[in-house]
Protein backbone atom coordinates (compact mmCIF):
# COMPACT_ATOMS: atom_id res chain seq x y z
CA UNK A 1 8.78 35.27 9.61
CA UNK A 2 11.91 34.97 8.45
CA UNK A 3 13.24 31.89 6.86
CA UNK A 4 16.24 30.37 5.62
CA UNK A 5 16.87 27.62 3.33
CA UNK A 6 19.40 24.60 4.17
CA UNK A 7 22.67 25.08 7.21
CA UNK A 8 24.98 27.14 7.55
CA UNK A 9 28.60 25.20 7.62
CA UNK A 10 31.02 25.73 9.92
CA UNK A 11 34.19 24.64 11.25
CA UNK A 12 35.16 23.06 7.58
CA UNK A 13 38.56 22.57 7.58
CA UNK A 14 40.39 24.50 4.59
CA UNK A 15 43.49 22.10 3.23
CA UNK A 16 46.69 22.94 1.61
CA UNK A 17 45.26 22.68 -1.57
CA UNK A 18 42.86 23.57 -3.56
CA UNK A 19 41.44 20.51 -4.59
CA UNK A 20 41.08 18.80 -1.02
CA UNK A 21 39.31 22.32 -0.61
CA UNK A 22 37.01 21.85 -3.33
CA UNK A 23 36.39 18.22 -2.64
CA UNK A 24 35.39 19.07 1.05
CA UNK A 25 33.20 22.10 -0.20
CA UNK A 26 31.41 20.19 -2.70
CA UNK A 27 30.48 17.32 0.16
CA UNK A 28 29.46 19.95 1.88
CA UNK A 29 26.76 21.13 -0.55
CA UNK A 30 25.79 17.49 -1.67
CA UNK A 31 24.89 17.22 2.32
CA UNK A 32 22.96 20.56 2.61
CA UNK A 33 22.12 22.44 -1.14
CA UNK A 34 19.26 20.77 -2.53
CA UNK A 35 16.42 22.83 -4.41
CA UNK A 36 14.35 25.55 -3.19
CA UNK A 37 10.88 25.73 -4.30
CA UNK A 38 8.10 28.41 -3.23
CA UNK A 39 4.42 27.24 -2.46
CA UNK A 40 1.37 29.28 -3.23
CA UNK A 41 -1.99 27.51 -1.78
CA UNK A 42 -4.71 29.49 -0.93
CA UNK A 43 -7.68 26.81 -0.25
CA UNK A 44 -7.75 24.30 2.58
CA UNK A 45 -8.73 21.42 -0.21
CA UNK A 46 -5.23 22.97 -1.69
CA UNK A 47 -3.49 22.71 1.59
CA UNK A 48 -4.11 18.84 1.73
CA UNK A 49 -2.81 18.40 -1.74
CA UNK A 50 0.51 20.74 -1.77
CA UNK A 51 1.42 18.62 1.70
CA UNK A 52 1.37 15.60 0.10
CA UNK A 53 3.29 17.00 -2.58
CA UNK A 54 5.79 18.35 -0.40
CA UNK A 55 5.93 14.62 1.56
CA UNK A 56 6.45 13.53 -1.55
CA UNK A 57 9.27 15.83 -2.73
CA UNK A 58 11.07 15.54 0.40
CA UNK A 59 11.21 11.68 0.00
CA UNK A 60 12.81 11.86 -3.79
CA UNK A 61 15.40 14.28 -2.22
CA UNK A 62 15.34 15.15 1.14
CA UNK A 63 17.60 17.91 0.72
CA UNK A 64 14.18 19.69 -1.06
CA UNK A 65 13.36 22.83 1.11
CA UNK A 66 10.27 24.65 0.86
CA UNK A 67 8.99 27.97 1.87
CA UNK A 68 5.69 29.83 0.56
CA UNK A 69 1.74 30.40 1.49
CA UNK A 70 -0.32 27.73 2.67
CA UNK A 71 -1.87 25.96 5.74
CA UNK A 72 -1.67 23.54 8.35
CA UNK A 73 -1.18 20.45 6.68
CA UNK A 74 1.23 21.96 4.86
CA UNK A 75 3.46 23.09 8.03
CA UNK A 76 2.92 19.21 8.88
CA UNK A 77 4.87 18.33 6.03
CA UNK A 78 7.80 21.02 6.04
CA UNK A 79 6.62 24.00 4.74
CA UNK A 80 8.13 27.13 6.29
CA UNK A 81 5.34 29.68 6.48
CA UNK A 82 5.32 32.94 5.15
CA UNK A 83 1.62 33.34 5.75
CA UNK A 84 -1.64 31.05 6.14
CA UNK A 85 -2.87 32.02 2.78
CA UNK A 86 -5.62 29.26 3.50
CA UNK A 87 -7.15 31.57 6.68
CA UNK A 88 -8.13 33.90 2.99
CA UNK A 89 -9.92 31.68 0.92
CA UNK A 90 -12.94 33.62 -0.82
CA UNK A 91 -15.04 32.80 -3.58
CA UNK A 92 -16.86 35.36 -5.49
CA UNK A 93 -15.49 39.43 -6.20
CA UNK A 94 -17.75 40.81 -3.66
CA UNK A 95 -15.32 38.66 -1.09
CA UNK A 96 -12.40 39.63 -2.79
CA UNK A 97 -12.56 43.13 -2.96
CA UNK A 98 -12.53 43.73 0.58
CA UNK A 99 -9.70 42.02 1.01
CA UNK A 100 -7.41 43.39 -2.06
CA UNK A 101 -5.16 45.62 0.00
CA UNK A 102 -4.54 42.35 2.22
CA UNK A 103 -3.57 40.31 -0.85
CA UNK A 104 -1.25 42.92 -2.72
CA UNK A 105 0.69 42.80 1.00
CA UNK A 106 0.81 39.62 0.65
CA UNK A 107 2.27 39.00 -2.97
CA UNK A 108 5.61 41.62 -1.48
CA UNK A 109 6.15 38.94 0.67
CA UNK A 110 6.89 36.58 -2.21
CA UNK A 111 8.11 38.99 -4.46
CA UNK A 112 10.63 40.18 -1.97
CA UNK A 113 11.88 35.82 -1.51
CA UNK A 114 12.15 36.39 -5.37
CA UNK A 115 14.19 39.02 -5.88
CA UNK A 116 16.74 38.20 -3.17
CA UNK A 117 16.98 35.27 -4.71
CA UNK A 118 15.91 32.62 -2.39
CA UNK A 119 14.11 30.38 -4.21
CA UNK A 120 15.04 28.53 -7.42
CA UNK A 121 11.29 27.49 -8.43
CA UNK A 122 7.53 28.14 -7.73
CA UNK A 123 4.49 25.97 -7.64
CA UNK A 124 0.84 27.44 -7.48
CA UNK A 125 -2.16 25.68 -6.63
CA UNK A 126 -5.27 26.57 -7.89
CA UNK A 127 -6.50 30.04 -6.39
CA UNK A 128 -6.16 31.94 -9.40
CA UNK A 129 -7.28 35.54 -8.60
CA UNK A 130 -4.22 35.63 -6.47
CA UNK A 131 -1.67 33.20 -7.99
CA UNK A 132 -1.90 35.47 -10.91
CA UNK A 133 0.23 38.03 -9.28
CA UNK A 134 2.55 35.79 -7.78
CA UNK A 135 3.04 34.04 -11.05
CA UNK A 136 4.35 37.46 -13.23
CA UNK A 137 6.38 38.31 -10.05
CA UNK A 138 8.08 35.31 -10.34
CA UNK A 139 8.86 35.08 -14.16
CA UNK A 140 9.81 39.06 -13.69
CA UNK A 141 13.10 37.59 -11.61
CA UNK A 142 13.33 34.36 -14.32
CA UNK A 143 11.64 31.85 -11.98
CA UNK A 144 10.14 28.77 -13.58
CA UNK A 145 6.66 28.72 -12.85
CA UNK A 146 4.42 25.24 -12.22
CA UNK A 147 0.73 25.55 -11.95
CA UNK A 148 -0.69 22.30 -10.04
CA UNK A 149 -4.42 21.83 -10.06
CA UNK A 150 -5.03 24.30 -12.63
CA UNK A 151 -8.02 27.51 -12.22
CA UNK A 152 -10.80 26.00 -14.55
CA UNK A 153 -10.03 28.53 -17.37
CA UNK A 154 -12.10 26.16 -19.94
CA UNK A 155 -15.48 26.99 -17.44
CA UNK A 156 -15.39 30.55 -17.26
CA UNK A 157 -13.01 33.02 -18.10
CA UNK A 158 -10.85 31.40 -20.86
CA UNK A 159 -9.21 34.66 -22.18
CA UNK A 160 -7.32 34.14 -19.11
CA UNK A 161 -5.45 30.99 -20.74
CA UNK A 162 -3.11 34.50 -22.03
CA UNK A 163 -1.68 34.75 -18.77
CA UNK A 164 -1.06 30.97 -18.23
CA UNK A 165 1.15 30.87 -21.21
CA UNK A 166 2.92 33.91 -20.22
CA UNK A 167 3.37 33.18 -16.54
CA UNK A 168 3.44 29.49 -16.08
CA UNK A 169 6.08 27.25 -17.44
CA UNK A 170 4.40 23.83 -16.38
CA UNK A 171 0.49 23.11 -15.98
CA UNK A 172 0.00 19.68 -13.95
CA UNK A 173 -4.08 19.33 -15.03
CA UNK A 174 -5.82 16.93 -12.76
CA UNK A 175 -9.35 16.33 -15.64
CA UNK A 176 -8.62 14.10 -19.01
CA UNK A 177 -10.14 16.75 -21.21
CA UNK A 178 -8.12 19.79 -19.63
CA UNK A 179 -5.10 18.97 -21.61
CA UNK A 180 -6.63 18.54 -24.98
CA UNK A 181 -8.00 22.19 -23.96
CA UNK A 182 -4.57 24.15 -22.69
CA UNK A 183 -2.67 21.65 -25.62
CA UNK A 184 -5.17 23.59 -28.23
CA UNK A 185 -4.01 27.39 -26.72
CA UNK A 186 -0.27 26.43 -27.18
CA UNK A 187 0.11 26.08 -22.92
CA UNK A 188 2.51 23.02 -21.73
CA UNK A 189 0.22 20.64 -20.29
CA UNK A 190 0.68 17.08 -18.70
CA UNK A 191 -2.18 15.28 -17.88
CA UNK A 192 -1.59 13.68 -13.95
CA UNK A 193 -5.07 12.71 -12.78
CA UNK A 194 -6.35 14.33 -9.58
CA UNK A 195 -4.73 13.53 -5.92
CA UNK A 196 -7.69 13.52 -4.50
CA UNK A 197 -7.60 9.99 -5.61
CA UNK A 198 -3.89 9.75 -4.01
CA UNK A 199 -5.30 10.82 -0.71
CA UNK A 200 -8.20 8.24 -1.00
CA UNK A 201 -6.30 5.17 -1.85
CA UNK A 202 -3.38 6.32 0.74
CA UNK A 203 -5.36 7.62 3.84
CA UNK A 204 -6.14 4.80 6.09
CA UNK A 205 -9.93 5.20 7.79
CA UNK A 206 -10.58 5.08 11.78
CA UNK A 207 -12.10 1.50 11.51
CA UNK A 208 -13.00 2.08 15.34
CA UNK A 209 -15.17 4.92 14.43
CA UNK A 210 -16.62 2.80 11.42
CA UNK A 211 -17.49 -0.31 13.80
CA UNK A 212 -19.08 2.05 16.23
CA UNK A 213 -21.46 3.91 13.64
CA UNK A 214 -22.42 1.29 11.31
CA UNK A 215 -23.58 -0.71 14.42
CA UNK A 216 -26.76 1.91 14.28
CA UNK A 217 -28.21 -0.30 11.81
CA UNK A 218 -29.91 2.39 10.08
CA UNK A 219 -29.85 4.60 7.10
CA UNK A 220 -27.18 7.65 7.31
CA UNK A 221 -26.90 10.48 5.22
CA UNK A 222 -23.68 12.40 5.01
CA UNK A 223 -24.24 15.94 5.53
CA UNK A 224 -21.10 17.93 3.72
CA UNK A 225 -21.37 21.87 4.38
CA UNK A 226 -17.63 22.50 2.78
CA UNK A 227 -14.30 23.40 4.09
CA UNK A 228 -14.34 27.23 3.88
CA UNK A 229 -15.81 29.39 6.88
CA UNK A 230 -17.73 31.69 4.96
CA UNK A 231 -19.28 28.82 3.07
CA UNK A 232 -20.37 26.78 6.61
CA UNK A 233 -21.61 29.95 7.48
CA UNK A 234 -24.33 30.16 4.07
CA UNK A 235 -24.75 26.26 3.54
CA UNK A 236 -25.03 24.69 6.93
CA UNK A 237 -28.33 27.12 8.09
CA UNK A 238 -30.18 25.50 4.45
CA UNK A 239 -29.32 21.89 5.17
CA UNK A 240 -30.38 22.20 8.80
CA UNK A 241 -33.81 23.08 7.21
CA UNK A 242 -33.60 20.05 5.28
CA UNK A 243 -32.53 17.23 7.60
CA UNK A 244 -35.73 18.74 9.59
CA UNK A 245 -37.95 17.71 6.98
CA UNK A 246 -36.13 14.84 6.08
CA UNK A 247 -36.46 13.74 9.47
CA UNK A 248 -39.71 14.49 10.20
CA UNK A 249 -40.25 12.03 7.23
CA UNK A 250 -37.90 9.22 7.54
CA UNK A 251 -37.45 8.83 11.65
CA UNK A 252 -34.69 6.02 11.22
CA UNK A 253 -32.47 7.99 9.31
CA UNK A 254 -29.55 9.48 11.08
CA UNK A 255 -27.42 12.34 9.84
CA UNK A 256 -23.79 12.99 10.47
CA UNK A 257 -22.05 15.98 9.40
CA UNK A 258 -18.55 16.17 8.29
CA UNK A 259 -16.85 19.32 8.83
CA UNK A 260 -12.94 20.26 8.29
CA UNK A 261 -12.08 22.17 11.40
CA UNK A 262 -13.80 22.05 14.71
CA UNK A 263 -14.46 25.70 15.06
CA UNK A 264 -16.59 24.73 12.32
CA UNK A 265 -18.07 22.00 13.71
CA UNK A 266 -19.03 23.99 16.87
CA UNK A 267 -20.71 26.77 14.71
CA UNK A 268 -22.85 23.90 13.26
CA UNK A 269 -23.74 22.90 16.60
CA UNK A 270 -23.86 26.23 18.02
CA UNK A 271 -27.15 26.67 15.02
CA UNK A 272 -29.31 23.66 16.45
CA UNK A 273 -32.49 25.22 17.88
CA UNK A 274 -33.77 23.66 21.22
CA UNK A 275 -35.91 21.18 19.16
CA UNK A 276 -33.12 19.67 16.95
CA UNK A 277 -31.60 18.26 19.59
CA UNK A 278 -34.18 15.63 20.18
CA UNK A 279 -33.00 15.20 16.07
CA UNK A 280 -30.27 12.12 14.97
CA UNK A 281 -27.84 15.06 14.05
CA UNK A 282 -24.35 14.20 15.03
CA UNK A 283 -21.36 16.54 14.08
CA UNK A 284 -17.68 15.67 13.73
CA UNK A 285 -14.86 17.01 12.52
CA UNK A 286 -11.79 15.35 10.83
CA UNK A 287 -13.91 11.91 9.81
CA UNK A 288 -15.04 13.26 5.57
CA UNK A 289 -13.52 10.26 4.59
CA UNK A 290 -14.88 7.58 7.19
CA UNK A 291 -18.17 9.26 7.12
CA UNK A 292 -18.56 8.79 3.69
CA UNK A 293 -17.65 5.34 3.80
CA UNK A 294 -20.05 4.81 6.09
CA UNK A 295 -23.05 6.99 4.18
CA UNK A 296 -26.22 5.29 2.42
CA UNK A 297 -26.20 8.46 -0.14
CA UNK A 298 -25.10 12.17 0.93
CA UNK A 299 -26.05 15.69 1.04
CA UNK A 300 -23.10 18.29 0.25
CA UNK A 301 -21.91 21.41 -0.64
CA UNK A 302 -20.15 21.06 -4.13
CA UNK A 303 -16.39 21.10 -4.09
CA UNK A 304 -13.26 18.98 -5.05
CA UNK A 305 -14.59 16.38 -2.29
CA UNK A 306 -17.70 15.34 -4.80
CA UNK A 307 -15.02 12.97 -6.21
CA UNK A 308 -14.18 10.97 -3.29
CA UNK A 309 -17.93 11.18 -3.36
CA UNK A 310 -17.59 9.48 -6.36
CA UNK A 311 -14.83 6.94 -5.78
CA UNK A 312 -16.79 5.42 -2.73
CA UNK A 313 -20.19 5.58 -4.93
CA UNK A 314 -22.12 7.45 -2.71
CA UNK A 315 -25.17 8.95 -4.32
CA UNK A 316 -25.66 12.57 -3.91
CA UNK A 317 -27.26 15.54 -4.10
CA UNK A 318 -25.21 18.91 -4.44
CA UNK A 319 -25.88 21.89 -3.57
CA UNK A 320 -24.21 25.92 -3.86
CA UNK A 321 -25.37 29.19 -2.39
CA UNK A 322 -23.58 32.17 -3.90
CA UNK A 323 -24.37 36.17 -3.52
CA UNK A 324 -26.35 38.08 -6.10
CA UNK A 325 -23.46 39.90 -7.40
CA UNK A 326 -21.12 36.48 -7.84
CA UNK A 327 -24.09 34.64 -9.80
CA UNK A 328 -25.10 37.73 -11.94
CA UNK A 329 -21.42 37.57 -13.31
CA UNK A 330 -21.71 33.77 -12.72
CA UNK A 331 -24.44 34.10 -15.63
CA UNK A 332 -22.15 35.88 -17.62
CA UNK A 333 -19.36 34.21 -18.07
CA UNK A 334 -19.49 30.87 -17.13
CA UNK A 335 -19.38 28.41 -19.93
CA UNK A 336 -19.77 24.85 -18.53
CA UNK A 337 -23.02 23.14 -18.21
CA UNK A 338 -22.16 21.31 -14.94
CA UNK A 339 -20.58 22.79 -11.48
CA UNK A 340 -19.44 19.35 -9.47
CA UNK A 341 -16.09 17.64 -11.07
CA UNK A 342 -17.76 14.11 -11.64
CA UNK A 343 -21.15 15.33 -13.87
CA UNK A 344 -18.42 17.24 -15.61
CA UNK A 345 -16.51 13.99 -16.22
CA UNK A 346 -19.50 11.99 -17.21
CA UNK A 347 -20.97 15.06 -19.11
CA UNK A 348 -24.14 13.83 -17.18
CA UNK A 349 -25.89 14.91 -14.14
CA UNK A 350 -24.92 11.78 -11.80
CA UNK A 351 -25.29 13.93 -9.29
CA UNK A 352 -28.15 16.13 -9.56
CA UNK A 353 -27.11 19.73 -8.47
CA UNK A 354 -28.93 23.15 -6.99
CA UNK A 355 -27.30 26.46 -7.18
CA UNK A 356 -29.42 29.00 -5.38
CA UNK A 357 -28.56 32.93 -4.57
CA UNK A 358 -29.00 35.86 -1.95
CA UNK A 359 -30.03 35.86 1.45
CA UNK A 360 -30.44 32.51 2.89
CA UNK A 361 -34.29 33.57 3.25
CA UNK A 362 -34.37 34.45 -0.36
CA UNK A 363 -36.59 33.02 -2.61
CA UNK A 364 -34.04 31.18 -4.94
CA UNK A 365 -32.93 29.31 -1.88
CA UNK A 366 -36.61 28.49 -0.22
CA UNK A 367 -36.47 27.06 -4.21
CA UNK A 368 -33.27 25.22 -3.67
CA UNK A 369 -34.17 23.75 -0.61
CA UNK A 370 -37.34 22.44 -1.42
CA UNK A 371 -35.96 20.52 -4.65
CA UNK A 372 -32.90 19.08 -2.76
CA UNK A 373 -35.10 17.92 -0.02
CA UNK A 374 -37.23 16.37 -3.18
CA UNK A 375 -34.28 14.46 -4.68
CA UNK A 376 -33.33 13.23 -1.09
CA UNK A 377 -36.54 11.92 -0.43
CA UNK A 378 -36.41 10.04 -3.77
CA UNK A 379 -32.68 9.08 -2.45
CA UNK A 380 -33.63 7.49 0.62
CA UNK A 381 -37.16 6.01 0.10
CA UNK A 382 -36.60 4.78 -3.03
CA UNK A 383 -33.94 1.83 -2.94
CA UNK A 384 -33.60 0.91 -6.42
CA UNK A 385 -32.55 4.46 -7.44
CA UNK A 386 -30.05 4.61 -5.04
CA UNK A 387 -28.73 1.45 -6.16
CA UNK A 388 -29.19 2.78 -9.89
CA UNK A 389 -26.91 5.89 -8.53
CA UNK A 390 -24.26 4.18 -6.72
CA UNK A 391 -23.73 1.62 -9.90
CA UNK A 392 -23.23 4.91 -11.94
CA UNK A 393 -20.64 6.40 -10.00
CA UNK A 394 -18.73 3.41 -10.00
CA UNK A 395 -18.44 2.91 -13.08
CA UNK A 396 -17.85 6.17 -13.66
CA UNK A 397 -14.67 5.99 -10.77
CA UNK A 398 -13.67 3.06 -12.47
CA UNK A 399 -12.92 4.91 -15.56
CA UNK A 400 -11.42 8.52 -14.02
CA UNK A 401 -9.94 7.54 -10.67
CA UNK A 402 -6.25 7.21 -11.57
CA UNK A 403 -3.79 7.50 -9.05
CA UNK A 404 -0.18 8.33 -9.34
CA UNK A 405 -1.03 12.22 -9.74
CA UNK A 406 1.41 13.50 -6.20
CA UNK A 407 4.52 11.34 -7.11
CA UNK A 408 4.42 12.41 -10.98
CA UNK A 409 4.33 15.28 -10.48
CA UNK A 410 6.74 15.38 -7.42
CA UNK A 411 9.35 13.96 -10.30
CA UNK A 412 8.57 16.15 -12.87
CA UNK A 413 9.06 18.95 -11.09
CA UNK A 414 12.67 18.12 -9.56
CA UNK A 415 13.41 17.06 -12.77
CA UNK A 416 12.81 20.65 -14.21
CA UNK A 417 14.51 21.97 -11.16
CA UNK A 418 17.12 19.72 -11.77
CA UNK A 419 19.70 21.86 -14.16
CA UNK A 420 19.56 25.04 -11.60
CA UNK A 421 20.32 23.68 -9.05
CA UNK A 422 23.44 22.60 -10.80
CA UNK A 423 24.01 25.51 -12.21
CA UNK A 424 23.89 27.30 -8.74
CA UNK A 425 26.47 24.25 -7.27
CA UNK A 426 28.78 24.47 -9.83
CA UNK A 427 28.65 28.34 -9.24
CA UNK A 428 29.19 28.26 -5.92
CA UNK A 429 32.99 25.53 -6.05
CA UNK A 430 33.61 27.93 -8.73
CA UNK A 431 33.79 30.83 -6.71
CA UNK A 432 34.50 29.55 -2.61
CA UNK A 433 37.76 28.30 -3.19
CA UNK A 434 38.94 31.52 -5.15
CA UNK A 435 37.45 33.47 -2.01
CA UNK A 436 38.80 31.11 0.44
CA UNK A 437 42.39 31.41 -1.35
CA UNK A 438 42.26 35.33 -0.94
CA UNK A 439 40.90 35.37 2.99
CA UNK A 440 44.64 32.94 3.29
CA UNK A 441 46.38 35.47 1.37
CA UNK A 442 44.69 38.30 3.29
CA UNK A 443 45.38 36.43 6.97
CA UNK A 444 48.85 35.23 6.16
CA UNK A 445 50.63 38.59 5.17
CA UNK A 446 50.63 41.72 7.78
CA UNK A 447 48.48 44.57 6.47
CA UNK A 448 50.23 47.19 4.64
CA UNK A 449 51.13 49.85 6.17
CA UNK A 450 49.51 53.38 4.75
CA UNK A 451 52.66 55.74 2.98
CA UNK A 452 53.30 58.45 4.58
């Protein structure tokens, strides 16, 4: 696709002089030159962020125009796409490799934008593996670079902190301790807080769809199977094996699954055997947020959503299903104790988690499943833990859950922006009424006739 930034202007009258000249040329660029910024979002939890970002941008200065990778939500917001980056979110290197030749395409795309010089900044969202390369493309044509929800370098893989300080002008880090860690490797931090509290506190719910489910009168467990295909495709099969037992146990609990896209949603629907359907499964799509308002505790995939989770105190148990390969190197080199964002902030397992590996059938994940469906029955028959677990989480929100992350950010970013896009005004009165003077020169005298 290609894209262009701002209008082209046309008809503007050229005065007499050259300052009425200037003067209309420079209200001509106040009206349509405002920054350019490149996005680079390759997950769909990404995708939700980076649009509100953009909204954001575009409401400091609407003159703000942005191009780059990302998805839908994104597009919603003003993003002219390049690619749907999001359509290639992987986890693991025996997902990546595969797609390698894919990705290297890919990063021409941007670096061509770069070197034509299209862009005057460029803002990466998490994604790492990939943002990498579009990161030293960028600084290789003197782009700043702003790294917004940071790769989790302090988990696994620190040495890779070398890169950040050589590619990345700006890290935006969403976790209180990050910045005390990137601060100690000499990388320019600001601590923002995480906009996944933004999109909480600004997202109003379907209260229709609230009425009309909590009007069941029973208990409901949220049933989370995360926002990437792949990952649907490995989770959803081991909690379907759970909510049968839990069922089977607990006949007035309902379950309703969240999914992010309704392809998905129809896969999950598509895996119910003849049986389930006599089960209280219900699937939707687009209601995360009122569904877990509406939850007694939940059962989810872990992911950036455990801290809405969180927010709305929702006891939990979290599980992860990885291949062989990913959790041999997994065993390697990460360093952190916990894998969901809130035991990580409370440096406690609030939420007890599972990671299990191989074939679904495998025997780490017959293991997984039975101890999830162990801490679920605990969840639901036993009242006074849940209550114990929800009190936990709030007071654990009540410390973390700052908002303000999307509109500091939004600001700091324009402000960086700020003296190129300047610098690229100024240039351009400097030289249009020079060039304009020289096409009247050139159009008022009769062309010189060649000696002979």
């Amino acid at each position: 696709m290609q894209v262009r930034f701002g209008r082209k202007t046309q008809g503007v009258s050229v005065g007499p002089t050259i300052e009425n000249m200037t003067e209309n040329f420079a209200n001509t660029i106040d009206e349509t030159m405002g920054q350019r910024i490149f996005f680079s979002v390759g997950e769909p939890s990404g995708d939700l962020h980076a649009a509100s970002l953009i909204q954001c941008m575009r409401n400091i200065d609407p003159t703000t125009r942005v191009r780059g990778f990302g998805g839908s939500k994104m597009i919603q917001a003003g993003l002219d796409l390049d690619f749907d980056l999001t359509s290639m979110a992987v986890v693991g290197i025996s997902e990546v490799i595969p797609k390698l030749r894919e990705f290297f395409r890919i990063a021409d795309i941007a670096e061509g934008c770069f070197k034509r010089g299209e862009v005057d900044g460029v803002v990466l969202v998490d994604f790492p593996g990939f943002n990498w390369h579009i990161a030293k493309r960028a600084k290789k044509y003197g782009l700043p670079v702003f790294y917004y929800l940071p790769p989790q370098l302090w988990a696994w893989g620190g040495w890779r902190v070398k890169k950040m300080r050589r590619y990345v002008d700006h890290v935006f880090c969403n976790l209180p301790f990050e910045k005390e860690w990137f601060d100690a490797r000499d990388v320019h931090t600001t601590y923002v807080g995480h906009p996944f509290f933004d999109a909480i506190a600004s997202t109003p719910l379907d209260s229709k769809f609230i009425t009309r489910w909590r009007d069941s009168g029973r208990l409901q467990v949220a049933v989370l199977p995360g926002s990437r295909e792949h990952e649907v495709h490995r989770i959803w099969p081991m909690q379907l094996q759970i909510i049968r037992q839990l069922a089977h146990e607990f006949p007035e609990v309902e379950f309703l699954a969240a999914t992010l896209k309704d392809s998905h949603a129809l896969w999950c629907q598509g895996q119910l055997s003849p049986s389930d359907q006599r089960l209280p499964i219900h699937i939707f799509s687009g209601k995360t947020s009122e569904i877990l308002e509406l939850c007694d505790c939940a059962l989810m995939k872990s992911g950036s959503v455990s801290l809405e989770v969180m927010a709305r105190g929702k006891p939990a148990a979290v599980m992860y299903h990885v291949s062989n390969l990913t959790y041999a190197i997994g065993k390697l080199l990460v360093k952190c104790q916990y894998m969901s964002l809130p035991n990580l902030l409370a440096q406690a397992p609030l939420m007890p988690e599972f990671l299990s590996h191989g074939p679904i059938q495998s025997r780490s994940a017959r293991r997984s499943i039975e101890e999830i469906t162990q801490e679920m029955v605990r969840l639901l028959g036993d009242p006074q833990y849940r209550h114990l677990q929800r009190q936990r989480l709030r007071e654990l929100a009540s410390r973390t859950a700052k908002t303000g992350a999307t509109q500091s950010v939004a600001n700091q970013i324009l402000t960086d922006l700020q003296p190129r896009l300047e610098l690229r005004r100024r240039n351009r009165l400097e030289m249009t009424p020079v060039d304009s003077e020289n096409n009247q020169s050139s159009t008022s005298q009769p062309p010189r006739k060649k000696a002979a």
